[in-house]
N, C-alpha and C. Protein backbone atom coordinates (compact mmCIF):
# COMPACT_ATOMS: atom_id res chain seq x y z
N UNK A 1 26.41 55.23 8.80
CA UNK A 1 26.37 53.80 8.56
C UNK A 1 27.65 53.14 9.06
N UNK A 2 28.69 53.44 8.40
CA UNK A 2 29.52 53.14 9.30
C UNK A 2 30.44 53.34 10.75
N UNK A 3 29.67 54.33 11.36
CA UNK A 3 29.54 54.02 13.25
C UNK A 3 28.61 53.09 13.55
N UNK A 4 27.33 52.39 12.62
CA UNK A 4 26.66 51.25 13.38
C UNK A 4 27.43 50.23 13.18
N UNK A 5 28.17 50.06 11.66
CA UNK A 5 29.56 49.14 12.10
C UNK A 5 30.11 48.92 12.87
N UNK A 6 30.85 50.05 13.23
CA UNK A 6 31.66 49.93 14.54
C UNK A 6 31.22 49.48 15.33
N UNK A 7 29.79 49.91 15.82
CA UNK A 7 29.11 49.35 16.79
C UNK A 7 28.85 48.15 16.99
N UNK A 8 28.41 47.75 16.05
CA UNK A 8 27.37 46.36 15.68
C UNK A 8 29.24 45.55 16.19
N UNK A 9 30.32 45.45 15.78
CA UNK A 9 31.12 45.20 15.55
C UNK A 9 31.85 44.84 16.98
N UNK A 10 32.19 45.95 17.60
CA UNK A 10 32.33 46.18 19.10
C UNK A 10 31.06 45.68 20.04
N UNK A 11 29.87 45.11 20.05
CA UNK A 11 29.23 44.56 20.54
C UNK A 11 29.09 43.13 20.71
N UNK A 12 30.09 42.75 19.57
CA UNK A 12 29.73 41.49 18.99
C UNK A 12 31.12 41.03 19.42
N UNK A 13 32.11 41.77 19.73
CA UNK A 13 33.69 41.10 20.28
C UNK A 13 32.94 41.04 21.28
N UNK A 14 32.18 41.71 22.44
CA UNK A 14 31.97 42.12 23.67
C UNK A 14 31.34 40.57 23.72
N UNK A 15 30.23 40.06 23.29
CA UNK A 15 29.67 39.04 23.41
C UNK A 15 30.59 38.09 22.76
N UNK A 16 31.69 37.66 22.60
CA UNK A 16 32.48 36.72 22.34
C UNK A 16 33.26 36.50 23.46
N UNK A 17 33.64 37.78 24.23
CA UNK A 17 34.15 37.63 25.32
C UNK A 17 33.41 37.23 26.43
N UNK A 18 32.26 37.44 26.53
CA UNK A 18 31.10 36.95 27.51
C UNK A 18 31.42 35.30 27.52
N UNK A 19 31.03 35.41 26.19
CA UNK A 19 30.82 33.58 26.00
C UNK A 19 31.68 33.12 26.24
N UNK A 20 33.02 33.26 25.88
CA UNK A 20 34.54 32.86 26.55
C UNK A 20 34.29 32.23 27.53
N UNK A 21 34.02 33.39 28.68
CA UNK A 21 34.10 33.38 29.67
C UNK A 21 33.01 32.73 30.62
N UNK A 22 32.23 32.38 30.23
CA UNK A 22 30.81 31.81 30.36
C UNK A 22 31.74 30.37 30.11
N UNK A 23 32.01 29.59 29.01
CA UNK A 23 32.25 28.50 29.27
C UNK A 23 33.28 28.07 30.01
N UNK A 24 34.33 28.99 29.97
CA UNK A 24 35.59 28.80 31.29
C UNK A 24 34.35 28.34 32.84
N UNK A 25 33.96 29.31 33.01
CA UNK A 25 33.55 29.33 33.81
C UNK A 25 32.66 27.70 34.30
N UNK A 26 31.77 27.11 33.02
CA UNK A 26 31.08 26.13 32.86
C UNK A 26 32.10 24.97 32.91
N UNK A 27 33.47 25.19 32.60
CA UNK A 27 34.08 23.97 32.44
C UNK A 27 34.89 24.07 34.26
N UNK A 28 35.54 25.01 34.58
CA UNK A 28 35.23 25.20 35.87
C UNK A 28 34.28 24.71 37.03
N UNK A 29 33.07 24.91 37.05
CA UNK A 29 32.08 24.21 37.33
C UNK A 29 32.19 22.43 37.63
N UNK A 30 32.22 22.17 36.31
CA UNK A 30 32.38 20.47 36.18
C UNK A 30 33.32 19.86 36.66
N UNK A 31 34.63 20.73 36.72
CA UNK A 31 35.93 20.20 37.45
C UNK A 31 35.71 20.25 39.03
N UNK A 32 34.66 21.56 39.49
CA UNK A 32 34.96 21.50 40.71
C UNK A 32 34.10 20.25 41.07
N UNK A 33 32.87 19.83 40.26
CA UNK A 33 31.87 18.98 40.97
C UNK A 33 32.81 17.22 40.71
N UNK A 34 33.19 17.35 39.78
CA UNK A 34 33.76 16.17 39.43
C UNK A 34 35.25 15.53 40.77
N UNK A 35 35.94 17.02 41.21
CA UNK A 35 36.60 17.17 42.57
C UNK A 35 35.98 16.45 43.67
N UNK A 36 34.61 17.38 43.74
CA UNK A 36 34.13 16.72 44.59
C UNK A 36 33.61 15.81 44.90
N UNK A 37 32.99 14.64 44.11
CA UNK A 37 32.60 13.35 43.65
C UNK A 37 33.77 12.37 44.02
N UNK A 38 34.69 12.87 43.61
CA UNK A 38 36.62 11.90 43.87
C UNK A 38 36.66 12.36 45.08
N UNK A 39 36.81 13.09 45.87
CA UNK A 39 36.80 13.42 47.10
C UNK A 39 36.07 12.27 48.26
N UNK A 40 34.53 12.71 47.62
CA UNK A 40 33.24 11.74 48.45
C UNK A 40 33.64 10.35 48.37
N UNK A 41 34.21 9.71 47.19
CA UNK A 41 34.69 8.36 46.55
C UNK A 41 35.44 8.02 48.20
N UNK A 42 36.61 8.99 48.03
CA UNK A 42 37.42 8.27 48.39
C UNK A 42 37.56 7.82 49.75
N UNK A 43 36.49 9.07 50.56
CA UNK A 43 35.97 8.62 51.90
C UNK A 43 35.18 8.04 51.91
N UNK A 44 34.69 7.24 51.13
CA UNK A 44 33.32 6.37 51.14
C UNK A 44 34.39 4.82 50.91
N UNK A 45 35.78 5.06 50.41
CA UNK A 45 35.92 3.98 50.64
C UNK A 45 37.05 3.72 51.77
N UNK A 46 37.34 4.72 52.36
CA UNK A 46 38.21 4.83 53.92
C UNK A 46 37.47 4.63 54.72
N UNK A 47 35.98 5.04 54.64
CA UNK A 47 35.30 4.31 55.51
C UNK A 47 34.90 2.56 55.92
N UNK A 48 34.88 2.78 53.72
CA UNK A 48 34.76 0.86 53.97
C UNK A 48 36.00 0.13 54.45
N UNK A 49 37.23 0.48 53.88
CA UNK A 49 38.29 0.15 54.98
C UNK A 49 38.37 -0.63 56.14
N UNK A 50 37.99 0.84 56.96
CA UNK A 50 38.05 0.63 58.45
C UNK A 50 36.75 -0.21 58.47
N UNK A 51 35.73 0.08 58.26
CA UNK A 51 34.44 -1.03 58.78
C UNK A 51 35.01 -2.30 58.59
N UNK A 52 36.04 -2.98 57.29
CA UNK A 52 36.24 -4.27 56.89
C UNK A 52 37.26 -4.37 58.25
N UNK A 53 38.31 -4.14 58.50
CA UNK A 53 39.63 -4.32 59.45
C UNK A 53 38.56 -4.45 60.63
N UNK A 54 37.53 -3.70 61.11
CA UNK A 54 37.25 -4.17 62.48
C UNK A 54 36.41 -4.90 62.72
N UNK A 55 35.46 -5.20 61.44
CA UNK A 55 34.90 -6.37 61.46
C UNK A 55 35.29 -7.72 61.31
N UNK A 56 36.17 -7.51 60.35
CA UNK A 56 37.03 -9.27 59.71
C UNK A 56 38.26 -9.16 60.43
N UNK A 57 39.30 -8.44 60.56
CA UNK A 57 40.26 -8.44 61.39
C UNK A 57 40.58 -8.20 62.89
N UNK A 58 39.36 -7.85 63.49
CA UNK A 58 39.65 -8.17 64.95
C UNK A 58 40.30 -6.65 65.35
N UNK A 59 40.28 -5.60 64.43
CA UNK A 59 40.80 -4.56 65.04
C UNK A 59 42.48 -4.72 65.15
N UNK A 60 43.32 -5.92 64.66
CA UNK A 60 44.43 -6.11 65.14
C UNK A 60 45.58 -4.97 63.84
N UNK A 61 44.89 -4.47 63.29
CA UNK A 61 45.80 -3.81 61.86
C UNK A 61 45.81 -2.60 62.91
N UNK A 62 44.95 -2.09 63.31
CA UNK A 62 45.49 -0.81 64.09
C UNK A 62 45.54 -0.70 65.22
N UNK A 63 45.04 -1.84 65.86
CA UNK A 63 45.91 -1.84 67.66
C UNK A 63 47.41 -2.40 67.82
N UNK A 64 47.68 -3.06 66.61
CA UNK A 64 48.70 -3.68 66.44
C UNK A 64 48.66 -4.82 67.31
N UNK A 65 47.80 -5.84 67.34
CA UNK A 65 47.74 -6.90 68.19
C UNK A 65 47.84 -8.14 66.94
């Protein structure tokens, strides 16, 4: 009876460590997608940028005219 202790016992750290690591992993995840979302942002608005300067400004901000 008490080696299924042990057991039951040592199975049950084992699956604590799973889960640990399971949500590292899950919170991992969200950081990388959330990265990449700020990433997409920010060329979505370097693009609008440049579309505004060569439409409303004549192109003169970066030909320097």
């Amino acid at each position: 009876m008490v080696v299924a202790v042990d057991v039951v016992r040592e199975v049950m750290a084992v699956v604590a460590v799973v889960v640990e690591v399971s949500v590292v992993a899950m919170m991992v995840d969200v950081l990388v997608v959330a990265m990449i979302l700020v990433v997409a942002a920010s060329a979505v608005a370097a693009v609008a940028v440049v579309l505004f300067e060569v439409l409303f400004d004549g192109c003169r901000c970066f030909c320097g005219l």
